[in-house]
N, C-alpha and C. Protein backbone atom coordinates (compact mmCIF):
# COMPACT_ATOMS: atom_id res chain seq x y z
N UNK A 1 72.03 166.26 65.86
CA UNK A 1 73.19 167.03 66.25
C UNK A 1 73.85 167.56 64.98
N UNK A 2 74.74 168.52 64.86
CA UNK A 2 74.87 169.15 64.12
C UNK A 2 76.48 169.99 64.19
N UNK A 3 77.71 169.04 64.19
CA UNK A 3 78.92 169.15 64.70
C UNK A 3 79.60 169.93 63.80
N UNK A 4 80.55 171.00 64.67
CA UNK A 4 80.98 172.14 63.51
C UNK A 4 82.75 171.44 63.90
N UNK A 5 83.57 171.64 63.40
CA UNK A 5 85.15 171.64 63.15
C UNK A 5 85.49 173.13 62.79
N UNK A 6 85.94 173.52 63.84
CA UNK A 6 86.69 175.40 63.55
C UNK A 6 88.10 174.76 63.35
N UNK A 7 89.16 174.77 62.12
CA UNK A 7 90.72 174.78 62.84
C UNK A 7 91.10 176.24 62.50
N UNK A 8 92.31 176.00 63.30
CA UNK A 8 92.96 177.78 63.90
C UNK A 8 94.09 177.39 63.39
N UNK A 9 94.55 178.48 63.06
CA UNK A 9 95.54 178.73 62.22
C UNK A 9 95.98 178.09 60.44
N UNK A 10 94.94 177.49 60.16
CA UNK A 10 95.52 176.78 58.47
C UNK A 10 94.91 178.32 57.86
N UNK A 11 95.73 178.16 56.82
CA UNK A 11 95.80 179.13 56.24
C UNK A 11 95.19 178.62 54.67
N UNK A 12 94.55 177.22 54.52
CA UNK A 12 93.89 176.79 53.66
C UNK A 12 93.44 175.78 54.17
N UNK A 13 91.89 175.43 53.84
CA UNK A 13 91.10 174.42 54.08
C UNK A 13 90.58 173.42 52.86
N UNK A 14 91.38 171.83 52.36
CA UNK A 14 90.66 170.99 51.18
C UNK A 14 90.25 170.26 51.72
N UNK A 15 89.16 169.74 50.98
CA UNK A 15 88.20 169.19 51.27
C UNK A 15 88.60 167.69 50.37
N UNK A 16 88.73 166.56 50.00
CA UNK A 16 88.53 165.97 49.48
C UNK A 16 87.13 164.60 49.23
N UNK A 17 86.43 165.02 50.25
CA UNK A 17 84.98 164.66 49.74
C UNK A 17 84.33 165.66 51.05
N UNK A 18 82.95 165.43 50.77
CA UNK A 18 81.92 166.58 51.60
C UNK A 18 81.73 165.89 52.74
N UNK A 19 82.43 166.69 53.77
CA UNK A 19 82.45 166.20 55.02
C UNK A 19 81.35 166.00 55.83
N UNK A 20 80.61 165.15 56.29
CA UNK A 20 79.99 165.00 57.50
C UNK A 20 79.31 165.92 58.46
N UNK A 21 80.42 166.68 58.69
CA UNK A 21 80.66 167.77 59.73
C UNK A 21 80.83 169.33 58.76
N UNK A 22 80.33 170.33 59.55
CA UNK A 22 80.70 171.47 58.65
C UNK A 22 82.32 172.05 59.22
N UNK A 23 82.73 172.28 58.25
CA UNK A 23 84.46 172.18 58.44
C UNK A 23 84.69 174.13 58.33
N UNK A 24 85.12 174.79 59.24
CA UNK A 24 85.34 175.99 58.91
C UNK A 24 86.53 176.74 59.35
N UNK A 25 87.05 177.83 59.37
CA UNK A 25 87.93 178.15 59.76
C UNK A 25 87.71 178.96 61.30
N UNK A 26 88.73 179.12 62.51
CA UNK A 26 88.44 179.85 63.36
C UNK A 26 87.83 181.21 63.25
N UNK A 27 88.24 182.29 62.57
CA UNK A 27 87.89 183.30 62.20
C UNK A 27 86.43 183.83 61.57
N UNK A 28 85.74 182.37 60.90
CA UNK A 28 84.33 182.25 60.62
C UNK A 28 83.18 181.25 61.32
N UNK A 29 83.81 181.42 62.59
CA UNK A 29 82.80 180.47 63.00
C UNK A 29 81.91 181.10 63.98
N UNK A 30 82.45 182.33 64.11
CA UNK A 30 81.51 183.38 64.75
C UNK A 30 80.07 183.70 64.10
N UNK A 31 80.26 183.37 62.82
CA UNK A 31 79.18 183.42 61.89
C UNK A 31 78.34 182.23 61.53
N UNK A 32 79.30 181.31 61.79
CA UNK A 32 78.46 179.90 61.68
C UNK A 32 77.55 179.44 62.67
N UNK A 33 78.05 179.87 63.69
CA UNK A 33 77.54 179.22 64.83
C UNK A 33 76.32 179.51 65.25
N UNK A 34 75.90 181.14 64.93
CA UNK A 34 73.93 181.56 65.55
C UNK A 34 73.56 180.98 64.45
N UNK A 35 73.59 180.56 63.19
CA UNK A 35 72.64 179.97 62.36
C UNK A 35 72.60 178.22 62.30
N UNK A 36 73.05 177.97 63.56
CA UNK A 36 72.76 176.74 63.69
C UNK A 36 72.02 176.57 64.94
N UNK A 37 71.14 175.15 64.90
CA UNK A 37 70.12 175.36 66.03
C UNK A 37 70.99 175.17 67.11
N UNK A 38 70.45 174.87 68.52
CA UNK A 38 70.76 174.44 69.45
C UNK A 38 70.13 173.05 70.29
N UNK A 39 71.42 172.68 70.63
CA UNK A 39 71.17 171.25 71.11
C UNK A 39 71.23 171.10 72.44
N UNK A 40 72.22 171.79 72.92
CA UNK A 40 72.21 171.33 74.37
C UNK A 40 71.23 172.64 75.25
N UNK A 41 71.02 172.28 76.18
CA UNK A 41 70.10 173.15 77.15
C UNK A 41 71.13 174.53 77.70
N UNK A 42 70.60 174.98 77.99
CA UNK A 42 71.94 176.80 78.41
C UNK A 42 72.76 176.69 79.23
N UNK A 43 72.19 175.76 80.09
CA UNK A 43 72.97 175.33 81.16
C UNK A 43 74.43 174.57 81.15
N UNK A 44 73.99 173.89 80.30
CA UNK A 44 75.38 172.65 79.73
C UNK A 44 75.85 173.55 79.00
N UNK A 45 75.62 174.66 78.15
CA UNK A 45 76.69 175.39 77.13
C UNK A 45 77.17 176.09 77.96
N UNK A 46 76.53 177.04 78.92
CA UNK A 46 77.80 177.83 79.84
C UNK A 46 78.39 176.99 80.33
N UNK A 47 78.58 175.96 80.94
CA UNK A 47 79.73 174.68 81.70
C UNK A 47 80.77 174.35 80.59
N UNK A 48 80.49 174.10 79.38
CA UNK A 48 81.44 174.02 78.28
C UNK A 48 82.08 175.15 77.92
N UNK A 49 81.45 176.25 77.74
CA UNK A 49 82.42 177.44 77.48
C UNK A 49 82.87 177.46 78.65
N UNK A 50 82.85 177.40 80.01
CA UNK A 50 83.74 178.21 80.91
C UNK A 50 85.01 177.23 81.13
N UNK A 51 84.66 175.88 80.41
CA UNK A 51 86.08 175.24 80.69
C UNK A 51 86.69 174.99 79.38
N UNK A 52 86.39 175.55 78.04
CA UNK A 52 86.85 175.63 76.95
C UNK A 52 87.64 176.64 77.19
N UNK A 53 87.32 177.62 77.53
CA UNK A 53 88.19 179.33 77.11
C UNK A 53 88.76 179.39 78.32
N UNK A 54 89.59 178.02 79.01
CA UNK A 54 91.10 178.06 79.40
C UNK A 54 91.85 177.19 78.88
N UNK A 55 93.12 178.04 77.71
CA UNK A 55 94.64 177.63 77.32
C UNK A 55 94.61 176.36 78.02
N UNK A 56 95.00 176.27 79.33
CA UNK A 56 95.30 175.34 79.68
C UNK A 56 94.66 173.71 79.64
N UNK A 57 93.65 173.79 79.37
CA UNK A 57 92.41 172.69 78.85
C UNK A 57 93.17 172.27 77.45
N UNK A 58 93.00 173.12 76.49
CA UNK A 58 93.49 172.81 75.30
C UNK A 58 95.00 172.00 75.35
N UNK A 59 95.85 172.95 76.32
CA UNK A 59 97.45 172.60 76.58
C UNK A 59 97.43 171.12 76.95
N UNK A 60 96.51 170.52 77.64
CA UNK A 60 96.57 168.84 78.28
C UNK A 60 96.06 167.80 77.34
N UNK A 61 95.32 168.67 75.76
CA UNK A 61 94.92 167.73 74.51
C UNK A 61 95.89 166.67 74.60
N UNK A 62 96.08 165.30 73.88
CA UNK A 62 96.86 164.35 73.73
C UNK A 62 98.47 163.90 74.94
N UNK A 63 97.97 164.75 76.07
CA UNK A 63 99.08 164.53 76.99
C UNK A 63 98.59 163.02 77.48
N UNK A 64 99.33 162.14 78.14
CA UNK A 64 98.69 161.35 79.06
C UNK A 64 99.09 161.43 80.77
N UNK A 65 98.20 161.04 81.71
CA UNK A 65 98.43 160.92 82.82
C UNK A 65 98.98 159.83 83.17
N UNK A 66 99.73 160.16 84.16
CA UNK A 66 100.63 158.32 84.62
C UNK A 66 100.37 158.57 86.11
């Protein structure tokens, strides 16, 4: 596997040792992303994008349910 980290909005990225993971910014990960292989089957990536690219998914990060 081969795990990317996009963050959105920093306006600088340090590194203080070589991360694990490739660490990039939102704006370049359009570029990162076809030169990496693929892991999951097509099927499982359209199910992840179609419930990634709704706001509201992101909006419930660190909420909890009671």
């Amino acid at each position: 596997m081969h795990p990317v980290i996009a963050v959105v909005g920093a306006q600088k990225i340090t590194y203080r040792a070589t991360p694990a993971v490739a660490v990039t910014d939102a704006e370049q990960i359009g570029s990162i992303l076809p030169s990496r292989p693929e892991e999951l089957p097509p099927a499982r990536l359209e199910q992840i994008f179609r419930i990634a690219r709704h706001r509201y998914v992101w909006g419930q990060i660190g909420k909890r349910s009671t």
